[in-house]
Protein backbone atom coordinates (compact mmCIF):
# COMPACT_ATOMS: atom_id res chain seq x y z
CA UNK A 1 135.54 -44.67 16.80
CA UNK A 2 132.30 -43.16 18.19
CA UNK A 3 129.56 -44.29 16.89
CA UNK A 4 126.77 -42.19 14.95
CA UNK A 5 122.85 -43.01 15.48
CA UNK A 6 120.97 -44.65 12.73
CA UNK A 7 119.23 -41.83 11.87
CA UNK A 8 122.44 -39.83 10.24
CA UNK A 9 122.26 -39.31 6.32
CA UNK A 10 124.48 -41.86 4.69
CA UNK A 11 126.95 -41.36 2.29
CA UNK A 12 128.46 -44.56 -0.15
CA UNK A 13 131.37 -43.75 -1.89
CA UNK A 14 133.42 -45.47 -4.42
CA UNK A 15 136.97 -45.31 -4.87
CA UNK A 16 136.69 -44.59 -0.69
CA UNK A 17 140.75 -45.44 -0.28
CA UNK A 18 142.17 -43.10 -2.83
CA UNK A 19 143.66 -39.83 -2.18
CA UNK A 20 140.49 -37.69 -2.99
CA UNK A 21 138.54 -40.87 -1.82
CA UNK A 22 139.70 -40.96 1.78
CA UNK A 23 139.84 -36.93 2.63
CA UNK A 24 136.04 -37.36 1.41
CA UNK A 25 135.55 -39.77 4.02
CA UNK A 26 136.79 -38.19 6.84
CA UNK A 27 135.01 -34.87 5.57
CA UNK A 28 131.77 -36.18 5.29
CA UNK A 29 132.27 -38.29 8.89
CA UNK A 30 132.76 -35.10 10.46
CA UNK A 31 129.62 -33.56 8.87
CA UNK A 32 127.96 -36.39 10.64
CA UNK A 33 127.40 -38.79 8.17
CA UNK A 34 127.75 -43.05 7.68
CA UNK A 35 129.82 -43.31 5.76
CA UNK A 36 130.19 -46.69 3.39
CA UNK A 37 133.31 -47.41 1.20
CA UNK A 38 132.22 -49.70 -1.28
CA UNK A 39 135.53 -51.39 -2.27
CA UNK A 40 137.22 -54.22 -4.46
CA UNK A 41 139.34 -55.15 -1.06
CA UNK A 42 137.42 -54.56 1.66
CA UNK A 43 138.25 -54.21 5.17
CA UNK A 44 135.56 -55.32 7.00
CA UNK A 45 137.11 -53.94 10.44
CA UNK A 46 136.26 -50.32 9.23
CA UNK A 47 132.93 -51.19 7.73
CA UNK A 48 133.96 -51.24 4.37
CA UNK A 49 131.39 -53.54 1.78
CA UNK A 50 132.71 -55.77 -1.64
CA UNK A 51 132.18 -54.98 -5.12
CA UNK A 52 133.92 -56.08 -7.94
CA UNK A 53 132.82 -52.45 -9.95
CA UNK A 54 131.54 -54.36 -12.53
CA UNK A 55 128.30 -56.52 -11.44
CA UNK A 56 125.13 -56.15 -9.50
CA UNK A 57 126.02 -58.03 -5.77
CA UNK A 58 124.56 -57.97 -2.58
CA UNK A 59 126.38 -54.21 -2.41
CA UNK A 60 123.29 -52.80 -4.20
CA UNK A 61 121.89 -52.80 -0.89
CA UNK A 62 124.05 -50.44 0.36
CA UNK A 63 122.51 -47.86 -2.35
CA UNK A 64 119.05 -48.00 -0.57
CA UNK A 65 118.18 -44.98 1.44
CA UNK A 66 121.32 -42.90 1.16
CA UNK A 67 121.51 -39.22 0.79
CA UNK A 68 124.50 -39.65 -1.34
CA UNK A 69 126.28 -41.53 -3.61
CA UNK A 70 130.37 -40.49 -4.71
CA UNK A 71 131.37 -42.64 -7.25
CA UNK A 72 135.58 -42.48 -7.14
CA UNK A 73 136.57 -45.31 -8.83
CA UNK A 74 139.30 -45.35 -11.03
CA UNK A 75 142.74 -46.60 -12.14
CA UNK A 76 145.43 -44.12 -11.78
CA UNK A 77 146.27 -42.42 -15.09
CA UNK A 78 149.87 -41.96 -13.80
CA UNK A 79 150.82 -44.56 -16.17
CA UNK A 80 152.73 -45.62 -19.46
CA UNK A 81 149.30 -45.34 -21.90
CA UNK A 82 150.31 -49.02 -23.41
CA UNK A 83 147.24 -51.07 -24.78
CA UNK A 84 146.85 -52.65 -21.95
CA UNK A 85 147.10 -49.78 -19.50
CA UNK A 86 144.47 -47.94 -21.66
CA UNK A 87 142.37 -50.52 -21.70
CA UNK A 88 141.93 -50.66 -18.10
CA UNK A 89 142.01 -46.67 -17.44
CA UNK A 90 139.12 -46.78 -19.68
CA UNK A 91 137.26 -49.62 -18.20
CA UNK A 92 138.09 -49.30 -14.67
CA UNK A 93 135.98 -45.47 -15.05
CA UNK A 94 133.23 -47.02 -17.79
CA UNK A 95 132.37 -50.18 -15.67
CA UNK A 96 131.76 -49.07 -12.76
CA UNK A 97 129.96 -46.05 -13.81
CA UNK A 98 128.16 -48.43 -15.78
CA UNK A 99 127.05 -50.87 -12.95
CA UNK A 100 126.54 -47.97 -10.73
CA UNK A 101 123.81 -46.23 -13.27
CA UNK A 102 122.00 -50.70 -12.93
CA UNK A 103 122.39 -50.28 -9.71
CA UNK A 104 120.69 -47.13 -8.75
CA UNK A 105 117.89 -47.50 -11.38
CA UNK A 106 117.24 -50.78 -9.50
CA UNK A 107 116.57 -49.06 -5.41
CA UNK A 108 113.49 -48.89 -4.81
CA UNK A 109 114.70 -45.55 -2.52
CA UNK A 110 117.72 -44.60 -4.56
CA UNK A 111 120.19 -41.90 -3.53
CA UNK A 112 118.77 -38.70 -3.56
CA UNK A 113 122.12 -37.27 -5.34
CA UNK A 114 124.94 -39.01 -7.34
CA UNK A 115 128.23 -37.48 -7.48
CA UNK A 116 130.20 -39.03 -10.36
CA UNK A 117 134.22 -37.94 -10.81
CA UNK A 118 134.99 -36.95 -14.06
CA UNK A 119 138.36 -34.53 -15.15
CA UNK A 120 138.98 -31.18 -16.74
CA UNK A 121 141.19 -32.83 -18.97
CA UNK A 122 137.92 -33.25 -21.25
CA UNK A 123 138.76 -29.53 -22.16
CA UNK A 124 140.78 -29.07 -25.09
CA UNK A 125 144.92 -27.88 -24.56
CA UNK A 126 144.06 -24.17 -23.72
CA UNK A 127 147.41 -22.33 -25.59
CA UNK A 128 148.28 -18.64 -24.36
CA UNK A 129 145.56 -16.25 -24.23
CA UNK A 130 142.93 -18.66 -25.71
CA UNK A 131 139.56 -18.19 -23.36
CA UNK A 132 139.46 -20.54 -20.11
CA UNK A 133 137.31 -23.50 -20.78
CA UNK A 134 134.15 -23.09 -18.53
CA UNK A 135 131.03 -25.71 -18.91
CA UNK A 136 129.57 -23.80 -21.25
CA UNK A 137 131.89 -22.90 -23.60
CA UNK A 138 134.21 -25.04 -23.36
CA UNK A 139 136.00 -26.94 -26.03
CA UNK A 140 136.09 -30.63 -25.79
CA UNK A 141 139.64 -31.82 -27.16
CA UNK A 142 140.74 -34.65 -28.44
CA UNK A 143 142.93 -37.78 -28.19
CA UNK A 144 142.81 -40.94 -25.54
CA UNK A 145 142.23 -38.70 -22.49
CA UNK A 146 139.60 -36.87 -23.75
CA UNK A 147 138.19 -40.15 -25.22
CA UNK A 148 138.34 -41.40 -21.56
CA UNK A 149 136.82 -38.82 -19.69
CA UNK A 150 133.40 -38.62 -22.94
CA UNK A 151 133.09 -42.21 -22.27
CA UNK A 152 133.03 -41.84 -18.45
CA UNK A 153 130.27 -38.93 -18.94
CA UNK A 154 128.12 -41.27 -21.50
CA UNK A 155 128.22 -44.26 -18.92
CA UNK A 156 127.34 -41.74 -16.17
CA UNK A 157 124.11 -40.70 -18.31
CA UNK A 158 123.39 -43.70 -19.91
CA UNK A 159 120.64 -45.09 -17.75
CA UNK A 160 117.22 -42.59 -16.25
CA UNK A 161 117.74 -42.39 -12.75
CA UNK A 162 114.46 -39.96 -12.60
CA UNK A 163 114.25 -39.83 -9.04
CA UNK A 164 118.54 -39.30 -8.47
CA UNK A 165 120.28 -36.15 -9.36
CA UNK A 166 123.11 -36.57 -11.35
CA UNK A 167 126.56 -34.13 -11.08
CA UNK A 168 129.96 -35.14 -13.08
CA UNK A 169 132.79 -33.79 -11.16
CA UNK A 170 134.96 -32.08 -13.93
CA UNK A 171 138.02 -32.32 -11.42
CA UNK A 172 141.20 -30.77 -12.28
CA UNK A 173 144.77 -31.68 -9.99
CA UNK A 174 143.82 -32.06 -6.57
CA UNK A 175 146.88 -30.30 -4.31
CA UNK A 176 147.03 -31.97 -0.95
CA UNK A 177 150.41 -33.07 1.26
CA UNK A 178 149.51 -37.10 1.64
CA UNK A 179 148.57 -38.13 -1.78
CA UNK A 180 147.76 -36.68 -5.64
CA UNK A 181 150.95 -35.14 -7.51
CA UNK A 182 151.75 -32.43 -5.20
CA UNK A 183 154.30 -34.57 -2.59
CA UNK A 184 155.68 -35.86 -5.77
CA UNK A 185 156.09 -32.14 -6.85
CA UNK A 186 157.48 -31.05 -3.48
CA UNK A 187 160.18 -33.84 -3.99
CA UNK A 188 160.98 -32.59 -7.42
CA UNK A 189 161.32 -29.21 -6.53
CA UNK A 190 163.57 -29.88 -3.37
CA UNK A 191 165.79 -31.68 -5.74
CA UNK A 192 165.97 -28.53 -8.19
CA UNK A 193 163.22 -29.61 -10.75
CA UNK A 194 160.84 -26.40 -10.17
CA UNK A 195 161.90 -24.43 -13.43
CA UNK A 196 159.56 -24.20 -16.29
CA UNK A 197 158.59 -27.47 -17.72
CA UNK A 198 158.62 -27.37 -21.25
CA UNK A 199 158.15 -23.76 -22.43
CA UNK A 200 156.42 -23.39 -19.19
CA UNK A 201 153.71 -21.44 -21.21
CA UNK A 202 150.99 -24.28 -20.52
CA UNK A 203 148.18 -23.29 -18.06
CA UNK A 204 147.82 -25.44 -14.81
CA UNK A 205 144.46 -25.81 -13.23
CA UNK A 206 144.42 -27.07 -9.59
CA UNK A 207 142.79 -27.36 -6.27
CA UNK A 208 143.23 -27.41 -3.12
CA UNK A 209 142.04 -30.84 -1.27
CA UNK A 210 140.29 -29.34 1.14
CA UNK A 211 138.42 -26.84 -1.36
CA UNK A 212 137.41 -30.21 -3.44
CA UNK A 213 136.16 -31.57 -0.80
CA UNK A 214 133.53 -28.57 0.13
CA UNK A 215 132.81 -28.25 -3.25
CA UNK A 216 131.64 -32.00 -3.36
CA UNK A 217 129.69 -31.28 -0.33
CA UNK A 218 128.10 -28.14 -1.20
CA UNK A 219 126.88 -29.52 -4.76
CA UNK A 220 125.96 -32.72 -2.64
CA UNK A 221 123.62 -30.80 -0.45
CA UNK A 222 123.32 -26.29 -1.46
CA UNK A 223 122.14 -26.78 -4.75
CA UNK A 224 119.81 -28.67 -6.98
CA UNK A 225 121.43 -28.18 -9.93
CA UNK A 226 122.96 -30.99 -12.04
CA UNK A 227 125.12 -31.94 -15.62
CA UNK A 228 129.03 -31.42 -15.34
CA UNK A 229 130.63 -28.92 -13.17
CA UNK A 230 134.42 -27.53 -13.14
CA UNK A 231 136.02 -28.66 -9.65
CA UNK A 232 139.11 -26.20 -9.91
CA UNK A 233 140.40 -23.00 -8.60
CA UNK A 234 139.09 -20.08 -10.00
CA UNK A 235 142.87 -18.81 -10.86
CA UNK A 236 144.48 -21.13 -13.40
CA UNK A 237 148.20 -20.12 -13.52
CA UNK A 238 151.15 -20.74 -16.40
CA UNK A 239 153.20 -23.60 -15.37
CA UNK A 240 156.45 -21.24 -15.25
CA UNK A 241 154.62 -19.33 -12.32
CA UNK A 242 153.22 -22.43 -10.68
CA UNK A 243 156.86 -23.56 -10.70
CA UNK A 244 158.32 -20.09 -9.23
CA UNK A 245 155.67 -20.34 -6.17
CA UNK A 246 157.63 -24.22 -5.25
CA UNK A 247 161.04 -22.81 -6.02
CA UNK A 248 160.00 -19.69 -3.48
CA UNK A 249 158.79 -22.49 -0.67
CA UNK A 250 161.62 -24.95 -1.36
CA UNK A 251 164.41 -22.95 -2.22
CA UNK A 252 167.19 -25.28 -3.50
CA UNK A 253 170.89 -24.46 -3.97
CA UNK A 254 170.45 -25.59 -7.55
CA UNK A 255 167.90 -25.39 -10.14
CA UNK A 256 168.07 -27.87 -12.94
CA UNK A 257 165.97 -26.68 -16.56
CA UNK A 258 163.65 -29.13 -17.83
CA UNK A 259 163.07 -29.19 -21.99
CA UNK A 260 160.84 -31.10 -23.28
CA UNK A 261 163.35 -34.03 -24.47
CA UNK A 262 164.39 -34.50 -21.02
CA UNK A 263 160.59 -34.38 -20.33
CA UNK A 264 160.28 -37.28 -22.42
CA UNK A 265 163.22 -38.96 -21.13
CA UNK A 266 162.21 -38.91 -18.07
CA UNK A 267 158.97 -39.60 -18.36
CA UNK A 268 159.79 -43.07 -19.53
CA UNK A 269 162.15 -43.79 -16.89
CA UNK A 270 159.52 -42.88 -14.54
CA UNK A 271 157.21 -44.87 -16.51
CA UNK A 272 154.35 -41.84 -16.75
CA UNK A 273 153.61 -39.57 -19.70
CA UNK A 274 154.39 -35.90 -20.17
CA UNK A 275 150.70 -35.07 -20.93
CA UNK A 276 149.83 -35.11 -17.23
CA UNK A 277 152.45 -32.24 -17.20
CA UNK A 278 152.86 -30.62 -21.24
CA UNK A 279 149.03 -30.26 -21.71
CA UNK A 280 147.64 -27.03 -21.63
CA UNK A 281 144.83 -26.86 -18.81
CA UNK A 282 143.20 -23.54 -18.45
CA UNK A 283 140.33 -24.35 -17.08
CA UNK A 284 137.56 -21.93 -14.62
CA UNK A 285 134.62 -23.02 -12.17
CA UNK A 286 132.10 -21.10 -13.53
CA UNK A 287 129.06 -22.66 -12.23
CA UNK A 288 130.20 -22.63 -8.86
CA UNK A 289 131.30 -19.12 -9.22
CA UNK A 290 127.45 -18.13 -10.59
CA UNK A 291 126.49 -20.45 -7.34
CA UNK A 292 128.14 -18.44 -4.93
CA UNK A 293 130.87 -20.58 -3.73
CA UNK A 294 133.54 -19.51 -1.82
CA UNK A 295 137.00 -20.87 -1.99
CA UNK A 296 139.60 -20.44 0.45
CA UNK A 297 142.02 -20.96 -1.38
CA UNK A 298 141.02 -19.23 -4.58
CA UNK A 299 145.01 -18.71 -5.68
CA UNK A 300 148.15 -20.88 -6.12
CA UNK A 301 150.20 -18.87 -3.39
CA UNK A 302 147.84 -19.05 -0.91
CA UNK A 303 147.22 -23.05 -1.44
CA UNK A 304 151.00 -23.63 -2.22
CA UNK A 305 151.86 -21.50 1.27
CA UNK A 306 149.57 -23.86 3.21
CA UNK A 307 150.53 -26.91 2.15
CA UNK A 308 154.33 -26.03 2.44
């Protein structure tokens, strides 16, 4: 790997070896940044530093001087919500938001931005024709989710960082072919399972992976602006549609109808919960609209038809 000089920006990211984490990675390395994966297993052969996500270490360090700070970190929600499942969800997101907040208040050169995930499942179940939540008039929902994601935006504000601007990424479903739900959906759908879900009625916000990933960057670096922002398409779709635009691309000899008790069913085979797919997300990226972002993928089809 070809080294850069020591006088590119850095970038220290969280989370670096997820799905969203790693496409950040290799976005940001080819915007010629360092790039440092702070990580609870570390491989030191790519650079990669220790933290536990939950103490001050020698990590802090790490912190000092960088352009940018991307806080991924996170337990997958594709999960049974048992106690013990929710307890960690909820901690793995408030902990190391938490430590991060100690840690930057403590540089004596902090980051000049921090990017902190968040989700647009902090938005209400959007039924119908009901108004798309944007940030501003959006209606925060309720339930363990949307417990989640408040507490993850309280950590993330907790402590002054005066001298570090602060963005919560209010990310909805990330579409990308090597990680995220969509190979899971592709599967599905080869197999016959692209028919409504449920009444099929229930809006589906998304994004394209590579559109998340220049959205991070351009709130990183074209604006100054901070608080939460929506990191979705600006077309949200009714799951029966988003489920036509697989069946189009995948075309199976069979397709198989999927009610809500086989939802259920399944979803406890699989050992998930239907929420991920039953709840209502109609969600719109208003402030990057009124920022003059441009997607490239700013509909389903066209995202759908490149990743297919």
């Amino acid at each position: 790997m070809t080294s850069l000089p020591t006088t590119a920006p850095r970038l220290v990211i969280t989370g670096g070896n997820g799905f969203l984490g790693r496409h950040l990675n290799r976005h940001f390395t080819s915007l010629g940044y360092r790039v440092t994966v702070l990580s609870r297993t570390p491989r030191p052969a790519q650079g990669e530093v220790a933290w536990d996500a939950r103490t001050l270490g020698a990590w802090v360090t790490e912190l000092e001087g960088a352009a940018i700070l991307i806080n991924m970190a996170g337990r997958t929600v594709d999960c049974r919500y048992t106690a013990r499942n929710r307890a960690e969800i909820l901690a793995s997101r408030v902990d190391s938001t938490r430590i991060l907040g100690e840690a930057v208040a403590s540089c004596r050169n902090p980051p000049a931005v921090w990017l902190n995930s968040s989700t647009a499942t902090i938005y209400a179940d959007t039924p119908g024709t009901a108004p798309a939540n944007t940030e501003a008039t959006g209606v925060i929902g309720e339930g363990f989710s949307v417990d989640v994601a408040t507490a993850w935006e309280a950590a993330f504000t907790a402590v002054p960082t005066p001298r570090t601007r602060r963005v919560a990424l209010r990310t909805s479903i990330v579409l990308g072919t090597d990680g995220g739900a969509f190979p899971v959906m592709a599967r599905l759908a080869r197999l016959g399972l692209c028919t409504p879900q449920g009444t099929g009625r229930q809006w589906v916000s998304w994004l394209h992976i590579e559109d998340f990933c220049r959205a991070v960057e351009f709130l990183a670096t074209q604006t100054t602006e901070d608080g939460p922002f929506n990191v979705c398409a600006p077309v949200p779709l009714p799951n029966q549609e988003f489920n036509a635009l697989l069946a189009r691309h995948y075309r199976p000899w069979l397709r198989l109808p999927q009610p809500e008790w086989l939802l259920t069913l399944g979803a406890v085979l699989l050992r998930t919960e239907t929420e991920l797919i039953l709840k209502s997300r109609k969600v719109v990226p208003r402030r990057l609209l009124d920022l003059g972002f441009a997607f490239r993928y700013p509909t389903c089809a066209q995202a759908v038809a490149a990743l297919t």
